[in-house]
Structures are given as structure tokens and as C-alpha cells.
Protein backbone atom coordinates (compact mmCIF):
# COMPACT_ATOMS: atom_id res chain seq x y z
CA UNK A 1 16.34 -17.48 16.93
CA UNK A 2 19.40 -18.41 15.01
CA UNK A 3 19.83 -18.43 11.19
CA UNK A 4 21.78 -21.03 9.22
CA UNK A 5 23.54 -21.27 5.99
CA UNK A 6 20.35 -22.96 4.74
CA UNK A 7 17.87 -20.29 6.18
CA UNK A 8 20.68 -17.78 3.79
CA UNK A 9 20.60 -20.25 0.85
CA UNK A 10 16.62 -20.10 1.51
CA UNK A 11 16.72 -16.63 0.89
CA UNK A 12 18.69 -16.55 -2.12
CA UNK A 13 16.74 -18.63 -3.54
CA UNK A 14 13.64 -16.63 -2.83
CA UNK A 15 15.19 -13.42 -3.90
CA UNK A 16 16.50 -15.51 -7.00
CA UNK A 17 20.17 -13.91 -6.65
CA UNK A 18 23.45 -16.25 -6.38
CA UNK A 19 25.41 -15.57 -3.28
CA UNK A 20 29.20 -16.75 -2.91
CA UNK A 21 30.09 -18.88 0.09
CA UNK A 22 31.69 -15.87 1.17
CA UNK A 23 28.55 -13.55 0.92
CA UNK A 24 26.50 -16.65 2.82
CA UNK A 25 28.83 -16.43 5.72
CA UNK A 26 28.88 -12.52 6.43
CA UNK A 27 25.01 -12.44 5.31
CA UNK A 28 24.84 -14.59 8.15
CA UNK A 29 26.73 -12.86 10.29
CA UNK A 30 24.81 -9.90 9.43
CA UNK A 31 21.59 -11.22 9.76
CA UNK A 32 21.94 -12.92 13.13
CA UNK A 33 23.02 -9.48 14.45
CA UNK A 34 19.57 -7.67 13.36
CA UNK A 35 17.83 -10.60 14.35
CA UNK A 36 19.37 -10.61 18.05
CA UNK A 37 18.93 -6.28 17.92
CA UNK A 38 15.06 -7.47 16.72
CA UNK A 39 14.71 -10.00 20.06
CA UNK A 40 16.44 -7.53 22.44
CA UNK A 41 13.57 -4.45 21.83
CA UNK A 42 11.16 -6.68 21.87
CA UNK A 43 12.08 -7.89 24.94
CA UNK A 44 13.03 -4.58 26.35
CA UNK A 45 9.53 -2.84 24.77
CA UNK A 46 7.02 -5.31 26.57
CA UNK A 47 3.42 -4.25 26.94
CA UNK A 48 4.70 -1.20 29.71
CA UNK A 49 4.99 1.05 26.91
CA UNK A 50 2.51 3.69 25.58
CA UNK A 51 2.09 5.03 22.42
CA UNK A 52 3.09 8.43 21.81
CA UNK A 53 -0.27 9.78 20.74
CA UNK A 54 -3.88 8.03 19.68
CA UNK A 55 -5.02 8.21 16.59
CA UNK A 56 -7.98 9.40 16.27
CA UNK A 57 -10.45 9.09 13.15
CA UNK A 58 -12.03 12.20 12.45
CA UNK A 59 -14.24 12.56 9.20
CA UNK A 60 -17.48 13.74 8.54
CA UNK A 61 -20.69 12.11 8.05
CA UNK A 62 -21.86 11.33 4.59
CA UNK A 63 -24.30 13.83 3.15
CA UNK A 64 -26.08 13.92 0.04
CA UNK A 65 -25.65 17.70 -0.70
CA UNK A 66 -26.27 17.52 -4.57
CA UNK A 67 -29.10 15.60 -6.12
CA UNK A 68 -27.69 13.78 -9.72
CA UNK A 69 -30.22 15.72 -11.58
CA UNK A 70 -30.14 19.52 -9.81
CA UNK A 71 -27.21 20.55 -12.24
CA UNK A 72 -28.50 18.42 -15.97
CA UNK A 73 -30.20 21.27 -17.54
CA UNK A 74 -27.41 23.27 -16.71
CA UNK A 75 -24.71 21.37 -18.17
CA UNK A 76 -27.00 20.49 -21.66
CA UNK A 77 -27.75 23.59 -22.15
CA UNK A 78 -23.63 24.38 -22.74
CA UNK A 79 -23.11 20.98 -24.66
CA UNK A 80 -22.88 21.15 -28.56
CA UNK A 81 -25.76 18.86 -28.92
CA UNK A 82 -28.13 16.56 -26.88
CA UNK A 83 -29.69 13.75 -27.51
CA UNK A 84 -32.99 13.78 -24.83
CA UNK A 85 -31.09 14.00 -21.38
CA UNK A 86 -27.24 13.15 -22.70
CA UNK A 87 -24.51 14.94 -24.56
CA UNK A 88 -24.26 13.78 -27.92
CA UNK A 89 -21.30 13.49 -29.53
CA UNK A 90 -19.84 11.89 -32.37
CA UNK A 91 -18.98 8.34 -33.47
CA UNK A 92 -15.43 7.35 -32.02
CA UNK A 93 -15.17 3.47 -32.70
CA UNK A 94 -15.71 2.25 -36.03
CA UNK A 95 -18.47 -0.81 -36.67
């Protein structure tokens, strides 16, 4: 795969940056060169090569270790003032 002046005018207009005639031309250059790099390892990697290492996903199953209610009396019993089962506190938004 080649790219043209119009693929770099393309791209330009995409980024939304002006580019000089001279800037299109060694953009090009430039381009074409890590495109053909791009096509040669992908040629040279092929499927015959392996991965370096697996990753493997290792986490733990999900466990309910704390019911929502074991710690309440705890925690009102510290707050300022309660309301039935909540913290109460004061008034923060005006009606």
C-alpha cells in the first residue's frame, strides 16, 4: 500500500492542520517508509511466532463477606444524630 498526496491532504484535513506543499511531499515520503517498515514485519511475523508469555487471569471468586446491615448499629451509634436507621444531618440545599 502506497499513499498519495490526497491520502496526505486527507489527513490534514482530518487532523484540521494546514500543511505546505513542501510538508505534503516529505509527509509522504515519511509515511510511505513506516508504511512499507509496517508491511515488511507483518510479513516477516506470520502466524510462526509465539508470544512471549500467556496471560493468565487470576482473581478470586466473589464473596459476600459483610452483610449491609452487620456494621449499622455500629456506625449510628458514633453519628451526631439519627433519624430511625440513617445519619441525620442538616439541611444543605435551600427550598
Amino acid at each position: 500500500m502506497s499513499l498519495t498526496i490526497q491520502d496526505i491532504e486527507r489527513l490534514a484535513e482530518l487532523a484540521r492542520i494546514e500543511v505546505s506543499d513542501a510538508e505534503k511531499e516529505s509527509f509522504l515520503g515519511d509515511l510511505n517508509s513506516i508504511v512499507g517498515y509496517i508491511s515488511e514485519i507483518q510479513s516477516v511475523a506470520g502466524d510462526s511466532l509465539k508470544p512471549a508469555h500467556t496471560h493468565i487471569n487470576v482473581t478470586r471468586p466473589d464473596e459476600i463477606t459483610v452483610r449491609s446491615s452487620e456494621y449499622t448499629e455500629q456506625v449510628l451509634q458514633n453519628a451526631p444524630a439519627r433519624r430511625a436507621d440513617y445519619v441525620q444531618v442538616d439541611q444543605v440545599i435551600e427550598q
